[in-house]
N, C-alpha and C. Protein backbone atom coordinates (compact mmCIF):
# COMPACT_ATOMS: atom_id res chain seq x y z
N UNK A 1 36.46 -39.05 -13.64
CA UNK A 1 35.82 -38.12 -14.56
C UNK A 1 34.33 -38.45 -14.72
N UNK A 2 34.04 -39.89 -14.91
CA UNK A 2 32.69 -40.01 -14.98
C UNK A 2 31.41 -39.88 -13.47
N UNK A 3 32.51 -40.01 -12.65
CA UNK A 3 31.44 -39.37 -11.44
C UNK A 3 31.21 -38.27 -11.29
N UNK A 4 32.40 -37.39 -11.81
CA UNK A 4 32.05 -36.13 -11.92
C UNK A 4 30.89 -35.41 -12.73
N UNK A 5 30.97 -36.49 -13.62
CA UNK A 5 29.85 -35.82 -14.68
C UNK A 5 28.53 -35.82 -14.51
N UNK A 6 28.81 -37.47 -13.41
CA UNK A 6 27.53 -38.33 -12.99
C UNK A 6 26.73 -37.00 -12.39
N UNK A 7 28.04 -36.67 -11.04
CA UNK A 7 27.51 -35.64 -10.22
C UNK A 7 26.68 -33.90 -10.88
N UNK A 8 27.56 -33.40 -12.19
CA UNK A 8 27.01 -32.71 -12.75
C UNK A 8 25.71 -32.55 -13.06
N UNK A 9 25.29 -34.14 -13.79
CA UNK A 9 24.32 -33.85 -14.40
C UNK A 9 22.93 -34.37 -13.31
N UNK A 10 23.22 -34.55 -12.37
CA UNK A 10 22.30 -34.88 -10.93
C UNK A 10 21.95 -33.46 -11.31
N UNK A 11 23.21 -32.50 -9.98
CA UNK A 11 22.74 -31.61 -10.07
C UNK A 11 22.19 -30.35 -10.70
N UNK A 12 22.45 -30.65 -12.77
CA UNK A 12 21.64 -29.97 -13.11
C UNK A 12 20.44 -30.28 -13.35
N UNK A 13 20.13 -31.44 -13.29
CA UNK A 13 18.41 -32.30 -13.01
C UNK A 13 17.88 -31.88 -11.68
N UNK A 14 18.48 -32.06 -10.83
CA UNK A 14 17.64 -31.15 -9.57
C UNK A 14 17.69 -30.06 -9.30
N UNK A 15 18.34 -29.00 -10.28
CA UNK A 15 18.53 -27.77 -10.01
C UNK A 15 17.05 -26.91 -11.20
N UNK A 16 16.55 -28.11 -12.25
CA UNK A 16 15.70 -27.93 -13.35
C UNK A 16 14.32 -28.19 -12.75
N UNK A 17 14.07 -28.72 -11.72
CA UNK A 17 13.44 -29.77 -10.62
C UNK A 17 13.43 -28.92 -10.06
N UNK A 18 14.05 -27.55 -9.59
CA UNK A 18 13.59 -27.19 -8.14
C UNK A 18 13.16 -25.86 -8.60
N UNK A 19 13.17 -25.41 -9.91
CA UNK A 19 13.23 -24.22 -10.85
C UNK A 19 11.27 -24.02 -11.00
N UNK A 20 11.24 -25.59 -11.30
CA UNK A 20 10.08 -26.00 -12.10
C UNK A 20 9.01 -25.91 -10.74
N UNK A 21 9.40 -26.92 -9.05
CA UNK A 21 8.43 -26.87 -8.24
C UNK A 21 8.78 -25.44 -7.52
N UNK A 22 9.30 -24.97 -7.28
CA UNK A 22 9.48 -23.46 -6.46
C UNK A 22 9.26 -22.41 -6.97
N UNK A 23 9.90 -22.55 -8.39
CA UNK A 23 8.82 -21.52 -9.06
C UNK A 23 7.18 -21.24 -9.39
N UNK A 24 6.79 -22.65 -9.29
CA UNK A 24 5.18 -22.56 -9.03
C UNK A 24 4.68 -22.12 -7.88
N UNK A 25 5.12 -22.75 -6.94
CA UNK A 25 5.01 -22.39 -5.36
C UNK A 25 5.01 -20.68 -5.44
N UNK A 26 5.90 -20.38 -6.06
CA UNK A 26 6.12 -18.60 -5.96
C UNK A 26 5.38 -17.78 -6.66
N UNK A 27 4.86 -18.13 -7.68
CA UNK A 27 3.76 -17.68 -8.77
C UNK A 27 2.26 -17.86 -8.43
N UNK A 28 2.36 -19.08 -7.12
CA UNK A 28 1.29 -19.04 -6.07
C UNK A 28 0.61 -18.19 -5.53
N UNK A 29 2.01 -18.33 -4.64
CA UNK A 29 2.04 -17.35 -3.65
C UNK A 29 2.05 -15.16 -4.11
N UNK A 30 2.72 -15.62 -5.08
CA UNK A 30 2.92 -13.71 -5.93
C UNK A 30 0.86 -13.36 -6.08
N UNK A 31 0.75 -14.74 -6.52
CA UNK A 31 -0.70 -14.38 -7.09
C UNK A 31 -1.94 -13.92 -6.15
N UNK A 32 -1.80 -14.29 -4.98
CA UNK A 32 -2.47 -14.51 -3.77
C UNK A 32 -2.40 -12.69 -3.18
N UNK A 33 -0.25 -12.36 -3.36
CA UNK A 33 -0.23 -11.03 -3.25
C UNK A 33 -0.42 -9.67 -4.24
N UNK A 34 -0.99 -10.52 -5.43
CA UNK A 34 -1.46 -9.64 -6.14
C UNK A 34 -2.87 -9.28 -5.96
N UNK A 35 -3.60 -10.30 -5.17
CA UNK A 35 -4.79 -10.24 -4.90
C UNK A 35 -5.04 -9.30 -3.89
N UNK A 36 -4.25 -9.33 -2.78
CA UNK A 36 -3.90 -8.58 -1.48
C UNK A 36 -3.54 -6.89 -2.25
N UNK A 37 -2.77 -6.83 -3.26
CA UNK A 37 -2.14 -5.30 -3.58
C UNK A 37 -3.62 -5.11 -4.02
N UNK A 38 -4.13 -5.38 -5.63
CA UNK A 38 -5.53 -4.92 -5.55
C UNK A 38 -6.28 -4.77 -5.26
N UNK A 39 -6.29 -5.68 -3.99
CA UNK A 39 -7.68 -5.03 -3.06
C UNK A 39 -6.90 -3.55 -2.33
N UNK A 40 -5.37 -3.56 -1.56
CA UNK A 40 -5.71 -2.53 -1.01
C UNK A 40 -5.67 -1.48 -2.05
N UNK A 41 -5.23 -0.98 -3.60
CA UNK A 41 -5.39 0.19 -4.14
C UNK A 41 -6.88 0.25 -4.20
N UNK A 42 -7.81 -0.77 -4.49
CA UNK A 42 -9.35 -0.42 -4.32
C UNK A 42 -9.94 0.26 -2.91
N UNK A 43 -8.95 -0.55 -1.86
CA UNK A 43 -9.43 0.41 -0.92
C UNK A 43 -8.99 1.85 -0.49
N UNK A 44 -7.99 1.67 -1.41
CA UNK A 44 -7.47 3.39 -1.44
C UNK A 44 -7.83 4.34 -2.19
N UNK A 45 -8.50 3.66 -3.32
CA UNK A 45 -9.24 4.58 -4.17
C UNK A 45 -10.56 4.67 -3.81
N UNK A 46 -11.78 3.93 -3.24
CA UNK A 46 -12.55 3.97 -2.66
C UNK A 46 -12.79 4.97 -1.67
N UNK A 47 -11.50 5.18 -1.01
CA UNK A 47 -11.96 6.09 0.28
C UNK A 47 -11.58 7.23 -0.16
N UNK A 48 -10.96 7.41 -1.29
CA UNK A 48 -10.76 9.38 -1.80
C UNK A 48 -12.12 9.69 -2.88
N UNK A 49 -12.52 8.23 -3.39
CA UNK A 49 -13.39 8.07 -4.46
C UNK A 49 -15.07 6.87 -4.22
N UNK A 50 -15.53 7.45 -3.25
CA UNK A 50 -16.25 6.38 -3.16
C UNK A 50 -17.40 6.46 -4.22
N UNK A 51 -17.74 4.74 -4.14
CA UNK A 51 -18.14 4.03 -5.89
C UNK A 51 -19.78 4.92 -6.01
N UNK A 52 -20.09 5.49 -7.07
CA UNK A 52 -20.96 5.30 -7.07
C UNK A 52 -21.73 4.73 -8.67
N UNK A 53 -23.21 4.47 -8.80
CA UNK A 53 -23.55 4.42 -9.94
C UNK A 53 -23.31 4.97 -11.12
N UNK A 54 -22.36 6.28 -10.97
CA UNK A 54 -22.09 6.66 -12.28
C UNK A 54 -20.46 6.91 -12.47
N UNK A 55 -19.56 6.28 -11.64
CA UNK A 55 -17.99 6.15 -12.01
C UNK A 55 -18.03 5.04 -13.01
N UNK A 56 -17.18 5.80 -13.47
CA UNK A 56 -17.23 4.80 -14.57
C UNK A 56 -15.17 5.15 -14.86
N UNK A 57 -15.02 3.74 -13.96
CA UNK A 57 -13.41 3.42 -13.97
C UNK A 57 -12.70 2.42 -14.83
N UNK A 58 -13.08 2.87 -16.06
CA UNK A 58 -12.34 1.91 -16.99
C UNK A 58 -11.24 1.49 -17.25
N UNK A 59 -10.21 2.36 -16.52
CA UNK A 59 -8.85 2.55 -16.88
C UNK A 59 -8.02 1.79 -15.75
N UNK A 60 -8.99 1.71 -14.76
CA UNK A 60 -8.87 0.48 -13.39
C UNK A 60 -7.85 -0.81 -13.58
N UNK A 61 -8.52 -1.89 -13.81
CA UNK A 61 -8.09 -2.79 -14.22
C UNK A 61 -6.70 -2.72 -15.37
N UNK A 62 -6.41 -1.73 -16.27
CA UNK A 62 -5.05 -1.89 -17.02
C UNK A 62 -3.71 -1.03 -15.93
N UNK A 63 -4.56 -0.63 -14.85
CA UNK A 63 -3.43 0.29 -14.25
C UNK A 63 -3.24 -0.43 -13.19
N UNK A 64 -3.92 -1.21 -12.57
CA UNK A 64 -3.52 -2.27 -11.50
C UNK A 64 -2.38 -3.33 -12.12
N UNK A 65 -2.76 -3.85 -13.24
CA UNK A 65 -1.89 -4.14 -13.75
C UNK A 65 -0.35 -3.86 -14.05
N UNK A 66 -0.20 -3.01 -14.83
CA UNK A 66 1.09 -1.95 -14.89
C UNK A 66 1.63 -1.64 -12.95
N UNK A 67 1.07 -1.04 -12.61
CA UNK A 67 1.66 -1.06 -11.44
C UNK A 67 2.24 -2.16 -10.32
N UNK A 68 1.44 -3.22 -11.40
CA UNK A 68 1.94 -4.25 -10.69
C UNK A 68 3.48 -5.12 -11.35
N UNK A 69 2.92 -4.76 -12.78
CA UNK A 69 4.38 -5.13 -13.20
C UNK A 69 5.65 -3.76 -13.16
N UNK A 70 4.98 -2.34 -12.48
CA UNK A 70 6.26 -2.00 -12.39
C UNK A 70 6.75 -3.00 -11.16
N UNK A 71 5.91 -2.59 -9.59
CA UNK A 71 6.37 -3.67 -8.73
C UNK A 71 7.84 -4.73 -8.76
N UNK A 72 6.69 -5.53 -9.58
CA UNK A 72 7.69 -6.71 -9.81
C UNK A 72 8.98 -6.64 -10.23
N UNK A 73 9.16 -5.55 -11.55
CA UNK A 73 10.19 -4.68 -11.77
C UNK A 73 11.42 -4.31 -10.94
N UNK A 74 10.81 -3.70 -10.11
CA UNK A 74 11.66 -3.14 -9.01
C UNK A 74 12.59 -4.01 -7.97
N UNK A 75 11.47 -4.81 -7.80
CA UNK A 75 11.51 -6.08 -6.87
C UNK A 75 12.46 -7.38 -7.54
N UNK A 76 12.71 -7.34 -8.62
CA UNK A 76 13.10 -7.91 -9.61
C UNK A 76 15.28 -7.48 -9.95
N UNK A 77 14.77 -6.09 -9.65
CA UNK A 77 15.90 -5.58 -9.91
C UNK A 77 17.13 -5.60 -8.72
N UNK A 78 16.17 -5.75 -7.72
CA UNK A 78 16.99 -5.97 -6.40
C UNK A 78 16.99 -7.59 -6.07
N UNK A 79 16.34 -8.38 -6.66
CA UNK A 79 16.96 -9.77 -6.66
C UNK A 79 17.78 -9.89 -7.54
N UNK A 80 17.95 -9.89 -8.83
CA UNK A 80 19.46 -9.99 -9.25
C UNK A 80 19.74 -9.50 -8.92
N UNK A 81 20.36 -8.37 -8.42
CA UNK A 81 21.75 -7.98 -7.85
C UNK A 81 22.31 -8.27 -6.31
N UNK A 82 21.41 -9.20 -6.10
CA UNK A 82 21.94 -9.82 -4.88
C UNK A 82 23.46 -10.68 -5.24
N UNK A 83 23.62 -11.50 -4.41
CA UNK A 83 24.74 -12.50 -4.99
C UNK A 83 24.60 -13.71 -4.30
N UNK A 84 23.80 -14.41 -5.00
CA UNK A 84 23.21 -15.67 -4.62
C UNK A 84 23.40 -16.30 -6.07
N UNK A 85 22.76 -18.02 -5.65
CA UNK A 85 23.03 -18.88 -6.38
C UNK A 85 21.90 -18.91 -8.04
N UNK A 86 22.84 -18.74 -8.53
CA UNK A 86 21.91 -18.54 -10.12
C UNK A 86 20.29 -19.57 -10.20
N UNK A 87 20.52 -20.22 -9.56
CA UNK A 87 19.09 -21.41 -9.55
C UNK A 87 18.24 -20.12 -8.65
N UNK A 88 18.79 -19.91 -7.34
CA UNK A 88 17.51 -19.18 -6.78
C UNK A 88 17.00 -17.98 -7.28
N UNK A 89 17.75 -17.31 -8.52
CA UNK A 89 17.25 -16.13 -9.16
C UNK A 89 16.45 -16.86 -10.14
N UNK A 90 17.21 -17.66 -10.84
CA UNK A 90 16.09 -18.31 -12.08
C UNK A 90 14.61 -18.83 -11.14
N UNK A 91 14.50 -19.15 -9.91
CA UNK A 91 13.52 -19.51 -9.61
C UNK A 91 12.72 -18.57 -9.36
N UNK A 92 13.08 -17.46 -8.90
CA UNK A 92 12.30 -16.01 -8.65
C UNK A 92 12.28 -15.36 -9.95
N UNK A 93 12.95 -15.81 -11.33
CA UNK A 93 12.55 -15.26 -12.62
C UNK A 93 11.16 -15.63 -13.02
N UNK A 94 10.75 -17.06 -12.63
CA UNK A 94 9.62 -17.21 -13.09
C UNK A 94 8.54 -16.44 -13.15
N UNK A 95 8.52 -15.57 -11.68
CA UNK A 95 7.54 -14.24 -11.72
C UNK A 95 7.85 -13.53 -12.33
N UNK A 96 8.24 -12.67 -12.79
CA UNK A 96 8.80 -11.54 -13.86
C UNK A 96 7.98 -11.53 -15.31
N UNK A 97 8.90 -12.92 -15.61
CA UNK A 97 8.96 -13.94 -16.98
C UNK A 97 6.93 -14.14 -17.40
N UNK A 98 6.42 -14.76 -16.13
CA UNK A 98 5.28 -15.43 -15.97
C UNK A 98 3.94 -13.87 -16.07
N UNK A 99 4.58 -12.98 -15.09
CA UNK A 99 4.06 -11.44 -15.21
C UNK A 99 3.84 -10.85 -16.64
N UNK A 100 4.92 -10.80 -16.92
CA UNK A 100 4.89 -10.65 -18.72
C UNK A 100 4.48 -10.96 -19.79
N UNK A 101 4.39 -12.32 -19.62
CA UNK A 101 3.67 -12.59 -20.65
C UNK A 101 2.03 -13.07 -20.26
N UNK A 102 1.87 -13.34 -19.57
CA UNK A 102 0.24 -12.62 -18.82
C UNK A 102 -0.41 -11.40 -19.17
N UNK A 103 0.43 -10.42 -18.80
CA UNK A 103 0.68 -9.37 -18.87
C UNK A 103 -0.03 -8.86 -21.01
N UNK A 104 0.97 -9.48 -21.46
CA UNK A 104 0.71 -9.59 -23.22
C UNK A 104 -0.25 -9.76 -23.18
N UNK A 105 -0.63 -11.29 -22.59
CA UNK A 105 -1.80 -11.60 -22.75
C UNK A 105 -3.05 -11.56 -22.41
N UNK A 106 -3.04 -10.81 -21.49
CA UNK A 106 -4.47 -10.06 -21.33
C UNK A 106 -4.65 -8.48 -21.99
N UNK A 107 -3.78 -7.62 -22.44
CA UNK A 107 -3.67 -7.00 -23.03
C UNK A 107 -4.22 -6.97 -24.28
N UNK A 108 -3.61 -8.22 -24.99
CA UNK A 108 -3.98 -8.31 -26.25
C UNK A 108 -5.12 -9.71 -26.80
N UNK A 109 -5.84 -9.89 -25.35
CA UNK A 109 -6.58 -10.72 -25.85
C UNK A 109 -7.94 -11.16 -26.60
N UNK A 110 -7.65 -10.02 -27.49
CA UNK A 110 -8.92 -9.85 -28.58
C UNK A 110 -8.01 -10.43 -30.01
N UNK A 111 -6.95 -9.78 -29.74
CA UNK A 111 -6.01 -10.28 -30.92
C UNK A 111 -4.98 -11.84 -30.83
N UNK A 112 -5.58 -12.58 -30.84
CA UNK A 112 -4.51 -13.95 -30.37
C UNK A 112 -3.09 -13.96 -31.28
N UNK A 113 -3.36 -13.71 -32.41
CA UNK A 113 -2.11 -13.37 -33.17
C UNK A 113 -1.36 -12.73 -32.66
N UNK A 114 -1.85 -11.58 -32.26
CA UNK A 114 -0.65 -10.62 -31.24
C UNK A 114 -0.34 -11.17 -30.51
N UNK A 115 -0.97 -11.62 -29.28
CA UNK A 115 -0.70 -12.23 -27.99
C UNK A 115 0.88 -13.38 -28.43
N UNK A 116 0.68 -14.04 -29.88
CA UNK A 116 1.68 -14.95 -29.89
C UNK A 116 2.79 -14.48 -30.45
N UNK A 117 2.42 -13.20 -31.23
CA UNK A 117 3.55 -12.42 -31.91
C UNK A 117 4.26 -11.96 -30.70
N UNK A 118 3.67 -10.75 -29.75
CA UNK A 118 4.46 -10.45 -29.13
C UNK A 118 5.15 -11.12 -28.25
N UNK A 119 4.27 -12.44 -27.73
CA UNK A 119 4.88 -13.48 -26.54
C UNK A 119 6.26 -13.58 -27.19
N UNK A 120 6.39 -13.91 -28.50
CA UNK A 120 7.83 -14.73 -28.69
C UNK A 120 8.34 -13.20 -29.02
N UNK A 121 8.16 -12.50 -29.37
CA UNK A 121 9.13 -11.03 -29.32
C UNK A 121 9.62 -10.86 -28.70
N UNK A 122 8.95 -11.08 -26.93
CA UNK A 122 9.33 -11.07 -25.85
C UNK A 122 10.64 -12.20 -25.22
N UNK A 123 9.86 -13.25 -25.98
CA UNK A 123 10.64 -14.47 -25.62
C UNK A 123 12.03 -14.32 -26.10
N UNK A 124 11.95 -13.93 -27.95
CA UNK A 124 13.67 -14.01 -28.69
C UNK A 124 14.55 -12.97 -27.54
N UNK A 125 13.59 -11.29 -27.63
CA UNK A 125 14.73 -10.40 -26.85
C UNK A 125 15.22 -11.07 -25.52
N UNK A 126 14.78 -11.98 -24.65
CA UNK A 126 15.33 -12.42 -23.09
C UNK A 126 16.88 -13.36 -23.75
N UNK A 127 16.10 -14.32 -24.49
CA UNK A 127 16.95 -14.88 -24.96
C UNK A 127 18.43 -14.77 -26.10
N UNK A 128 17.90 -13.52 -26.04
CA UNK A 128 19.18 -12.87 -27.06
C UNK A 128 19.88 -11.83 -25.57
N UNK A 129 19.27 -11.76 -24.80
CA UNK A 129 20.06 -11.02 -23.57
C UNK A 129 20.58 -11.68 -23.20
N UNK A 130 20.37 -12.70 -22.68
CA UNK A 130 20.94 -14.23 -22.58
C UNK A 130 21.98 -14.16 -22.86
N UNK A 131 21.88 -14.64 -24.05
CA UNK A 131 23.45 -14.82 -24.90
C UNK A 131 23.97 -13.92 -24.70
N UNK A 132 23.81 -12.60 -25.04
CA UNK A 132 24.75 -11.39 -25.26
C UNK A 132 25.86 -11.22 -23.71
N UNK A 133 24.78 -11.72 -22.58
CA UNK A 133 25.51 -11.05 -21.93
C UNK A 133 25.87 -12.74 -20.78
N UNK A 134 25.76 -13.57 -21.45
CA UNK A 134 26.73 -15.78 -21.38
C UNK A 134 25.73 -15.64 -19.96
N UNK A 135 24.35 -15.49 -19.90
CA UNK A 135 23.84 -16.34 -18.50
C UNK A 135 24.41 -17.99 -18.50
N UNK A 136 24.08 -18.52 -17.49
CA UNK A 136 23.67 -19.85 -17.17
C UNK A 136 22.60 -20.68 -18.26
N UNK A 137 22.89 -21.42 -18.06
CA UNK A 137 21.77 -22.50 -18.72
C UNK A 137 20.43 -22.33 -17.71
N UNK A 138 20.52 -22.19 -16.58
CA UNK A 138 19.36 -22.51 -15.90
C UNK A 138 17.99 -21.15 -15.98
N UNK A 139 18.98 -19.99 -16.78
CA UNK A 139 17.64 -18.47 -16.87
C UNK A 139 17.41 -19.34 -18.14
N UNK A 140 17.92 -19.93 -19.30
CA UNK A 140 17.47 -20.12 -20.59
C UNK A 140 16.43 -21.06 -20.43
N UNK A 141 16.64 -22.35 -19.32
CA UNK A 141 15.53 -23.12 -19.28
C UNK A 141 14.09 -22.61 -18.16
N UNK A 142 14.54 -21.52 -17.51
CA UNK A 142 13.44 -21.04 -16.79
C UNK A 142 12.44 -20.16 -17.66
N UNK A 143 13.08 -19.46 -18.91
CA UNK A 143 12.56 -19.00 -19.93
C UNK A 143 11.73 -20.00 -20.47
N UNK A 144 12.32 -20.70 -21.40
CA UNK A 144 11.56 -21.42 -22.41
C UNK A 144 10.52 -22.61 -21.77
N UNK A 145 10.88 -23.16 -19.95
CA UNK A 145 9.71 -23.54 -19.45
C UNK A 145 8.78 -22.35 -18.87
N UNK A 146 8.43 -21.03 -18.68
CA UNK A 146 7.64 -20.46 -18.21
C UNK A 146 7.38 -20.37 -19.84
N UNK A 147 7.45 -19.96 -20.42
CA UNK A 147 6.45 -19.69 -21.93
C UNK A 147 6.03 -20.88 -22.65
N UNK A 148 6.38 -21.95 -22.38
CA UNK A 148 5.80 -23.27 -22.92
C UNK A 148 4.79 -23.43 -21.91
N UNK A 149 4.51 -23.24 -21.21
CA UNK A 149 3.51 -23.55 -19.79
C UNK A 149 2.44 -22.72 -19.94
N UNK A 150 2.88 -21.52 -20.00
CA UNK A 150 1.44 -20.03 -20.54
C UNK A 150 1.13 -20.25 -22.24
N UNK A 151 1.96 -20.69 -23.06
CA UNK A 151 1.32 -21.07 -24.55
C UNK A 151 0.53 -22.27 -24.17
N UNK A 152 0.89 -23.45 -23.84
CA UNK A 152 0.14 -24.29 -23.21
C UNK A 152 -0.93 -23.63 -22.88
N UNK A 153 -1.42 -23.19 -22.05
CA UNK A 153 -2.14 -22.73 -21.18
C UNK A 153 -3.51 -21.78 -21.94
N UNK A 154 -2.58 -21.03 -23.00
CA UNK A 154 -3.00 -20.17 -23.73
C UNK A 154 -3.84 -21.08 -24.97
N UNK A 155 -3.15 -21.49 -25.69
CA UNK A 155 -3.79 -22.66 -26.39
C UNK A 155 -5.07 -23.61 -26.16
N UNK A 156 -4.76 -24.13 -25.23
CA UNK A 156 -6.09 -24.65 -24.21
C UNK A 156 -7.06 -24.21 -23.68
N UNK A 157 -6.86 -22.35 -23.48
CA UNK A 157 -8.06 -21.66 -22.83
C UNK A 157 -8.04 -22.10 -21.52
N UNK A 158 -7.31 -22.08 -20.82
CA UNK A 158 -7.10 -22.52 -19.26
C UNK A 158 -6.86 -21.09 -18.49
N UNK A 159 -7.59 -20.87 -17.82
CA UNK A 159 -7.67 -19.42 -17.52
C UNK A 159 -6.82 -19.61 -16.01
N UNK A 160 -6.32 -18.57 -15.55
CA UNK A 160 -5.59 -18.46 -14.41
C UNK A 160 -6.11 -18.30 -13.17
């Protein structure tokens, strides 16, 4: 019994361990292709709209956005419903999770109060989905480490 447990709790230490380095790796890498999507809608809007001194595209930047978290959305929706191992979805939650509350937070970053109101608004509803509907332990800790990492982050003024 006690090796068993031994063995348990290995593998939920390296399964918290691989959540923590692969999900960075992927939030990397997402970021690099977020860089890649906004350049090409600039170059797609450019060539129906080319720039001049008096466009004035303010609405730019919040719609790259949104479109990017529908994206992820989508992309999101067809990784869970795969049928794979709950660690490799919690590890691809981190983008979603990490999108979102970014997401808050550039939105609302005139208001920091908001930014923290809604972060954890955001945070209780995942975590009450959670429960409602008995995930794993490993979405609850991919949760509460992606929002301890961006409050961190947020707190500090550490820009992305």
């Amino acid at each position: 019994m006690k090796d068993l447990l031994k063995k348990q709790i290995v593998k939920n230490l390296l399964s918290a361990i691989a959540v923590a380095v692969f999900g960075f790796i992927l939030l990397n890498l997402v970021f690099i292709l977020y860089a890649l999507f906004q350049n090409l809608i600039i170059m797609a809007i450019e060539f129906f709209m080319p720039p001049t001194t008096d466009s004035d595209l303010y609405m730019f930047p919040p719609l790259i956005r949104v479109l990017s978290l529908i994206l992820i959305g989508i992309i999101s929706w067809f990784v869970f419903k795969l049928k794979i191992n709950a660690v490799y979805k919690a590890i691809y939650m981190t983008v979603p999770l990490a999108a979102v509350f970014v997401t808050i937070g550039v939105f609302l970053s005139s208001w920091q109060i908001l930014v923290y109101l809604f972060g954890a608004l955001f945070a209780i509803g995942v975590l009450y989905y959670f429960y409602r509907t008995k995930q794993s332990w490993i979405y609850y800790y991919t949760l509460i480490l992606v929002a301890l990492v961006l409050l961190i982050m947020n707190v500090l003024r550490i820009d992305i």
